[in-house]
Protein backbone atom coordinates (compact mmCIF):
# COMPACT_ATOMS: atom_id res chain seq x y z
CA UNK A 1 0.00 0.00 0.00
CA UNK A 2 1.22 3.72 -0.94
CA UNK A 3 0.06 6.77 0.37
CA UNK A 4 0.78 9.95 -2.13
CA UNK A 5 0.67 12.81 -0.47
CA UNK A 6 0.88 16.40 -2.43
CA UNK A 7 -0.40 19.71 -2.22
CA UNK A 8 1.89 21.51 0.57
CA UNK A 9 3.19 24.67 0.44
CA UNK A 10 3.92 28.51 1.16
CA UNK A 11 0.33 30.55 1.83
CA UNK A 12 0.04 33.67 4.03
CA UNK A 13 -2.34 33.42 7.21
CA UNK A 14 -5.52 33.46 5.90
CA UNK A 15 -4.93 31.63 3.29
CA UNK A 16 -6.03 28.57 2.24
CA UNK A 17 -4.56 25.34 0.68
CA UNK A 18 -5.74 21.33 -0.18
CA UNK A 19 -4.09 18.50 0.61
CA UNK A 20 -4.95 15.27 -1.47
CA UNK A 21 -3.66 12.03 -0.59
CA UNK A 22 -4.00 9.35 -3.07
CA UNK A 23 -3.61 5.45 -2.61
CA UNK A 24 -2.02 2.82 -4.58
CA UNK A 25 -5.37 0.56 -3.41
CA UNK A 26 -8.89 0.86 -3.10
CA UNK A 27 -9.58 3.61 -0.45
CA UNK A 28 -12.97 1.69 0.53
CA UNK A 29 -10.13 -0.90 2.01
CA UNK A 30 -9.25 1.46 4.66
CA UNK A 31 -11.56 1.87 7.66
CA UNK A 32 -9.85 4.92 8.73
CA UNK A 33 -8.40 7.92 6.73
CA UNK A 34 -6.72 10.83 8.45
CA UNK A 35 -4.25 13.27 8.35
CA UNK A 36 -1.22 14.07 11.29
CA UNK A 37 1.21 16.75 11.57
CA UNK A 38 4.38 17.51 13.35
CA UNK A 39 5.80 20.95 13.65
CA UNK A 40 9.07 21.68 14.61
CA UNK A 41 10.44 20.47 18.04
CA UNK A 42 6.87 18.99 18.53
CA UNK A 43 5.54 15.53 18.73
CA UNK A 44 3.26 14.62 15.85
CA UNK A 45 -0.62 15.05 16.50
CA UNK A 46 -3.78 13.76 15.03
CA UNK A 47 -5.49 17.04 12.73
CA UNK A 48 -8.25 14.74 11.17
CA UNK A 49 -9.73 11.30 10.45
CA UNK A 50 -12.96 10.03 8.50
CA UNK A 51 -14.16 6.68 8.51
CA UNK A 52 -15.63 4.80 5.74
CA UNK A 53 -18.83 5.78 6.81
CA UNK A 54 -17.80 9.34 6.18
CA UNK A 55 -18.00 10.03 10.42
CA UNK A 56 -14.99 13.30 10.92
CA UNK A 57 -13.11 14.23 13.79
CA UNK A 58 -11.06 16.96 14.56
CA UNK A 59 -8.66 18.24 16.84
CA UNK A 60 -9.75 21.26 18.80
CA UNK A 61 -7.28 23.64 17.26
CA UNK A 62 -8.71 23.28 13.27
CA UNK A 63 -12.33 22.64 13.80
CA UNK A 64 -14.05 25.28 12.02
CA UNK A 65 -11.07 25.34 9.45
CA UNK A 66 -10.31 22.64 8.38
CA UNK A 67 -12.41 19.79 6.65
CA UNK A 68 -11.56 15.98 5.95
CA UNK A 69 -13.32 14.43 3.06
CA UNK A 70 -12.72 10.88 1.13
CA UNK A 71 -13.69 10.49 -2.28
CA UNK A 72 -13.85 6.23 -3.10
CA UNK A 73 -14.10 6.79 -6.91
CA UNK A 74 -10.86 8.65 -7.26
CA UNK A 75 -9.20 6.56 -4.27
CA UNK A 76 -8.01 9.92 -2.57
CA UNK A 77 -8.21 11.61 1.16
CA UNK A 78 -8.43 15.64 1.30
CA UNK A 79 -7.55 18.05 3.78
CA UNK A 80 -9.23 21.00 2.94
CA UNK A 81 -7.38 23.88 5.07
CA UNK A 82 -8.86 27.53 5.13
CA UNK A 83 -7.85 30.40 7.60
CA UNK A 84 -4.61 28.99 8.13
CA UNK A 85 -2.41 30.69 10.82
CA UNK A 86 1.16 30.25 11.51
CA UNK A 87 1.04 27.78 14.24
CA UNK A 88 -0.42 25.62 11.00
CA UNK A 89 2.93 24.88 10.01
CA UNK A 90 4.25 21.67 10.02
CA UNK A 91 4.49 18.59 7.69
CA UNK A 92 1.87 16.65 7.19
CA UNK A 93 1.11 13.49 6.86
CA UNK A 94 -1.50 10.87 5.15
CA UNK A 95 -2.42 7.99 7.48
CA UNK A 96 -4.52 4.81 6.45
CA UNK A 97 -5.63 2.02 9.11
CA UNK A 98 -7.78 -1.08 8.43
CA UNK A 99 -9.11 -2.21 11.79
CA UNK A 100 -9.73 -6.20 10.83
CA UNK A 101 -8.77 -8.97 10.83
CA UNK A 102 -5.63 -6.63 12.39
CA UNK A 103 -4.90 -2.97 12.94
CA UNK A 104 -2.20 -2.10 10.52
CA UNK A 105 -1.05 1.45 9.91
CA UNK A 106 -0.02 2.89 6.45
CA UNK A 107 1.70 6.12 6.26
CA UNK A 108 2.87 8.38 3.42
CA UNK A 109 5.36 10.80 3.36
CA UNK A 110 4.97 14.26 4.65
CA UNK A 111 4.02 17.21 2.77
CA UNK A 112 5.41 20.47 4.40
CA UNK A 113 2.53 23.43 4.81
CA UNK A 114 4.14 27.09 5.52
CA UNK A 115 2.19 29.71 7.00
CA UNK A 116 4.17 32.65 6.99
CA UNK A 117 3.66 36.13 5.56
């Protein structure tokens, strides 16, 4: 399983920017999509997940700005990210986790998102 992950980059706070993460499989595989980050000299935290039943969750700090959507047909997680503010920055990353018959965890390489003016 691979985990593309694109769509990083410089913006200005208040900006906005998408992050798509496309897999090598069938997304409907995965019971769990989400998104992490990890700033500098920080540990890396959960931003977003979506089931395959299309349930979200957020971490406090991005609710309201940021939204987590799967699309099946195009195989392909998105991190839609609007009013970004500096403390945004960090790389991000595209997780994928299938709950049974085992939990396994896929990851894909980290995208970095600037927020700087």
């Amino acid at each position: 399983v691979q985990l593309q992950a694109s769509g990083g980059g410089l913006v200005q706070p208040g900006g906005s920017l998408r992050l798509s993460c496309a897999t090598s499989g069938s997304i409907s595989s995965f019971d769990i999509m989400g998104w992490f980050r990890q700033a500098p000299g920080k540990q890396r935290e959960l931003v977003a997940g979506v089931t395959s039943g299309g349930i979200t969750n957020y971490v406090d700090s991005i609710k309201g700005r940021f939204t987590v959507s799967r699309d099946n047909a195009k195989n392909t997680v998105y991190l839609q990210m609007n009013s970004l503010k500096p403390e945004d920055t960090a790389v991000y990353y595209c997780t994928a986790k299938v709950l049974k018959p085992v939990v396994r965890n896929y990851w894909g390489q980290g995208t970095q998102v600037t927020v700087s003016s």
